[in-house]
Protein backbone atom coordinates (compact mmCIF):
# COMPACT_ATOMS: atom_id res chain seq x y z
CA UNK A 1 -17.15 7.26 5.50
CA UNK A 2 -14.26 7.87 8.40
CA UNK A 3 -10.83 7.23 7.82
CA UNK A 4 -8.60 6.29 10.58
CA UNK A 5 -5.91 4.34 12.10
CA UNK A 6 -6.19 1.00 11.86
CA UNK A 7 -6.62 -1.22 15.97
CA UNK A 8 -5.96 -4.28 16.86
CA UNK A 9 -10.08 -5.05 16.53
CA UNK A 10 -10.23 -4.42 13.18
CA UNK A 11 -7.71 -7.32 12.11
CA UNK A 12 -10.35 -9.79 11.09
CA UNK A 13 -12.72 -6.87 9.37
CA UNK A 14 -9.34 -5.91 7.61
CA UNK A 15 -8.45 -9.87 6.78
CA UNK A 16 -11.89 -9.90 5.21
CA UNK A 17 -11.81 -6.76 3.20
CA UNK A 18 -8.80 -7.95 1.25
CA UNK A 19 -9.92 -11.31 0.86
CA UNK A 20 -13.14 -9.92 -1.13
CA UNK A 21 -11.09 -7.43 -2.76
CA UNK A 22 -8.93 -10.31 -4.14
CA UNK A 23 -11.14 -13.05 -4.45
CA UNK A 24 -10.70 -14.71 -8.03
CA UNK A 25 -14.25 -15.98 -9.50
CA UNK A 26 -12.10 -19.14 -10.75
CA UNK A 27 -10.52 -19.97 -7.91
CA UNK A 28 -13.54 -19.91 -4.96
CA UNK A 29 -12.63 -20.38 -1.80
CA UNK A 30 -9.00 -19.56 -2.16
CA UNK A 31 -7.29 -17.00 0.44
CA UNK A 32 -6.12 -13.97 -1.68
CA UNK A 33 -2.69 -13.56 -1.09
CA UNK A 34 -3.19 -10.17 0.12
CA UNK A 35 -5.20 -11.25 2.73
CA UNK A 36 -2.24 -13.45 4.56
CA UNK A 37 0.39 -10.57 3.29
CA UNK A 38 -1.25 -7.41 6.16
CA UNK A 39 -0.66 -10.05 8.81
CA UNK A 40 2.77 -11.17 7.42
CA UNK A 41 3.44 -7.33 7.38
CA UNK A 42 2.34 -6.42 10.61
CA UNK A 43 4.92 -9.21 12.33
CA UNK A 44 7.36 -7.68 10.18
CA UNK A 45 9.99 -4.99 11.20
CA UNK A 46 8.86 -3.23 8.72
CA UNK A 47 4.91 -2.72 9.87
CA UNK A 48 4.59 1.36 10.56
CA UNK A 49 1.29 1.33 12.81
CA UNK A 50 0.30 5.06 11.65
CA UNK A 51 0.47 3.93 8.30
CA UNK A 52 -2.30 1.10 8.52
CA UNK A 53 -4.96 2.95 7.67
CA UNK A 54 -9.52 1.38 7.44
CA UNK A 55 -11.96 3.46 5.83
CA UNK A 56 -15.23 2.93 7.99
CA UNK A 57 -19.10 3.11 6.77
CA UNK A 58 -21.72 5.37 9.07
CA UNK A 59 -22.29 2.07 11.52
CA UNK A 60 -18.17 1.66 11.76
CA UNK A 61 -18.03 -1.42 9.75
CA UNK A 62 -14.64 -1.55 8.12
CA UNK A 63 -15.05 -1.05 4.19
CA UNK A 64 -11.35 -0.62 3.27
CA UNK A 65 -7.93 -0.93 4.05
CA UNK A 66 -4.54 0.87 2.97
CA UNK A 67 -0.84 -0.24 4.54
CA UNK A 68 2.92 1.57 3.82
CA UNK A 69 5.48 -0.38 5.30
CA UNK A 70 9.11 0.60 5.21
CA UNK A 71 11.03 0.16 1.93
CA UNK A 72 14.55 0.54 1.60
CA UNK A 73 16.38 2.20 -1.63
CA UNK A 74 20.11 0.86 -1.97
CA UNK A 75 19.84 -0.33 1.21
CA UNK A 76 18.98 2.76 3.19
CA UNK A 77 15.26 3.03 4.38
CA UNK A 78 14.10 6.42 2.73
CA UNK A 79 11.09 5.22 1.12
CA UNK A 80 7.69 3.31 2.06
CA UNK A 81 6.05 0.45 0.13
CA UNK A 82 2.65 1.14 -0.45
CA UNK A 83 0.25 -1.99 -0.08
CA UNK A 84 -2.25 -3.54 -0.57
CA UNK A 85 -5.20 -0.88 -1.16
CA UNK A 86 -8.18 -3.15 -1.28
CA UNK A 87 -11.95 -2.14 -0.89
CA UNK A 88 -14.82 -4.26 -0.21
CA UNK A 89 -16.88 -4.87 -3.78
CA UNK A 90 -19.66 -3.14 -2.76
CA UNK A 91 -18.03 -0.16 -1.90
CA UNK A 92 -15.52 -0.17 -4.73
CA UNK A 93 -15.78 2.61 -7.49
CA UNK A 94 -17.59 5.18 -4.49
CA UNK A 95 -14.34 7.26 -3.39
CA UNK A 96 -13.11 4.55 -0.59
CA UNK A 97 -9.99 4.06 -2.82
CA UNK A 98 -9.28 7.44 -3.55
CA UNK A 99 -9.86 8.62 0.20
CA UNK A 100 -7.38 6.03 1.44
CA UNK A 101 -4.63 6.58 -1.02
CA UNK A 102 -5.28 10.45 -0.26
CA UNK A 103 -5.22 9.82 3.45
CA UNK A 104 -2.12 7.07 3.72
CA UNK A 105 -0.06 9.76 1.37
CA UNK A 106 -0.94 12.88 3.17
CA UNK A 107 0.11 10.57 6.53
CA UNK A 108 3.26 9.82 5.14
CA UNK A 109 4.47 12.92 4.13
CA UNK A 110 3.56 14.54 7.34
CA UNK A 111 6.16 12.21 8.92
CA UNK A 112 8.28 12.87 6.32
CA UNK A 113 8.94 10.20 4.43
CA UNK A 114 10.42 10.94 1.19
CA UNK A 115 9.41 8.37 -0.91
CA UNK A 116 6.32 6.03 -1.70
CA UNK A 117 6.64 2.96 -4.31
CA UNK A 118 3.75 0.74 -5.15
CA UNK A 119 3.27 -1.81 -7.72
CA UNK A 120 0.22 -0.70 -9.89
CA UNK A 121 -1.90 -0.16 -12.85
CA UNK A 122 0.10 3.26 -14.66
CA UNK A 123 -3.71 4.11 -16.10
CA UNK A 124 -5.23 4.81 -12.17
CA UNK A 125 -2.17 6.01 -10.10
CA UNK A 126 -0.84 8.49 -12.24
CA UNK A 127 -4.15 10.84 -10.39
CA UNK A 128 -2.53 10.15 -7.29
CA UNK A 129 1.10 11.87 -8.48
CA UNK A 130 2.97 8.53 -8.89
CA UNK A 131 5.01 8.07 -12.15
CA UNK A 132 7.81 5.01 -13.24
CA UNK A 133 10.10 4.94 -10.51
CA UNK A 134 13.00 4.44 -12.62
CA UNK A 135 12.38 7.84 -13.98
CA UNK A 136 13.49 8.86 -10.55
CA UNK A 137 16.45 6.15 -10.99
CA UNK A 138 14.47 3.88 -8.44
CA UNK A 139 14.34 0.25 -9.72
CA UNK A 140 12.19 -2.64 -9.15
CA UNK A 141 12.43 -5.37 -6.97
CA UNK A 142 12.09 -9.14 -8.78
CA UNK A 143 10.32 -9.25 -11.56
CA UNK A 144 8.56 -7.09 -11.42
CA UNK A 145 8.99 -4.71 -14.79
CA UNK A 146 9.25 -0.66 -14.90
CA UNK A 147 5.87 -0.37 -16.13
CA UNK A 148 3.71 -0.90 -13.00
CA UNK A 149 6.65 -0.07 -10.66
CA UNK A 150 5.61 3.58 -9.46
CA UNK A 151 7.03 6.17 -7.03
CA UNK A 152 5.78 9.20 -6.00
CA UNK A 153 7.96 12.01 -4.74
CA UNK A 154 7.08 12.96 -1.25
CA UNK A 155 7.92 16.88 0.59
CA UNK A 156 11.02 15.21 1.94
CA UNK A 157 12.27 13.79 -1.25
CA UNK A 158 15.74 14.16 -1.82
CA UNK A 159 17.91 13.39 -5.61
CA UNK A 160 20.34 11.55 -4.13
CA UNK A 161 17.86 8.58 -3.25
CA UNK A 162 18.33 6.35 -6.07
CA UNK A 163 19.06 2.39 -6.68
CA UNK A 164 17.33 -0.78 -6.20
CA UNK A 165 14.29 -0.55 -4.05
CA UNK A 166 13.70 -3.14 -1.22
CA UNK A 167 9.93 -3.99 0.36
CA UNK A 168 9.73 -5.49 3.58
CA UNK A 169 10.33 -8.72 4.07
CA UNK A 170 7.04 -10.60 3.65
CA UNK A 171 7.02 -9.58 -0.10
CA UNK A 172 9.88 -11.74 -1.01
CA UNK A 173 7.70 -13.96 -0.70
CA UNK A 174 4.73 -13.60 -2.74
């Protein structure tokens, strides 16, 4: 497996990776919302190129796909929205994940941003170093509640970031 930076050939390989990643057995033929929310986020301000990362198999077949976009905490953009992280089925539960979220955080702190957020199940992210943001006095956008609302303190991260935590755009509207 290879991870790199996503190009503009691999928009349909990463259109289909989410859409299996998402795909509800009661709802067949239905377009995951995460599949139409990557292309909502790369017309967005918000879309950070180096941040779109694929995971590849041997022949180069896109497998995965990771995104940060720029986040905003009380209105001042110091922290990156992490999402989606999705993995074809037959690759899930093989280290694609993992290597993405390893590879899109190491990324992001070497340009150093100071904050990632994701919303997120608190039993798997915790291995990545994320905790409830509001334990950092982050809070959630929505309706989102505290509980799957995570941050994860990056090299740059500074105490006096703290407030209500923006996504970009395209997020309003899921």
């Amino acid at each position: 497996m290879l991870i790199r930076r996503e190009t503009a050939d691999d928009v349909e390989a990463v259109r289909a990776v989410h859409a299996a990643a998402f795909a509800k057995a009661d709802q067949p033929g239905a377009v995951p919302v995460e599949a139409t929310l990557v292309d909502a986020l790369r017309a967005d301000d918000g879309w950070l190129p180096a941040l779109s990362l694929v995971a590849t198999d041997p022949d180069g077949q896109v497998v995965g796909h990771v995104v940060c976009t720029r986040g905003r905490v009380a209105g001042e953009p110091v922290a990156l929205g992490l999402g989606p992280l999705g993995v074809l089925p037959a690759w899930q539960r093989r280290g694609v994940g993992s290597a993405l979220m390893h590879a899109v955080l190491g990324a992001a702190d070497a340009l150093g941003e100071p904050l990632v957020v994701l919303l997120g199940h608190p039993d798997y992210y915790p291995r990545f170093g994320f905790r409830p943001a509001v334990d950092l006095g982050v809070t959630p956008p929505g309706p989102w509640g505290p509980r799957y609302f995570m941050a994860r303190q990056m090299s740059a991260w500074r105490p006096s970031i703290r407030g209500d935590f923006r996504y970009a755009a395209p997020f309003d509207d899921l």
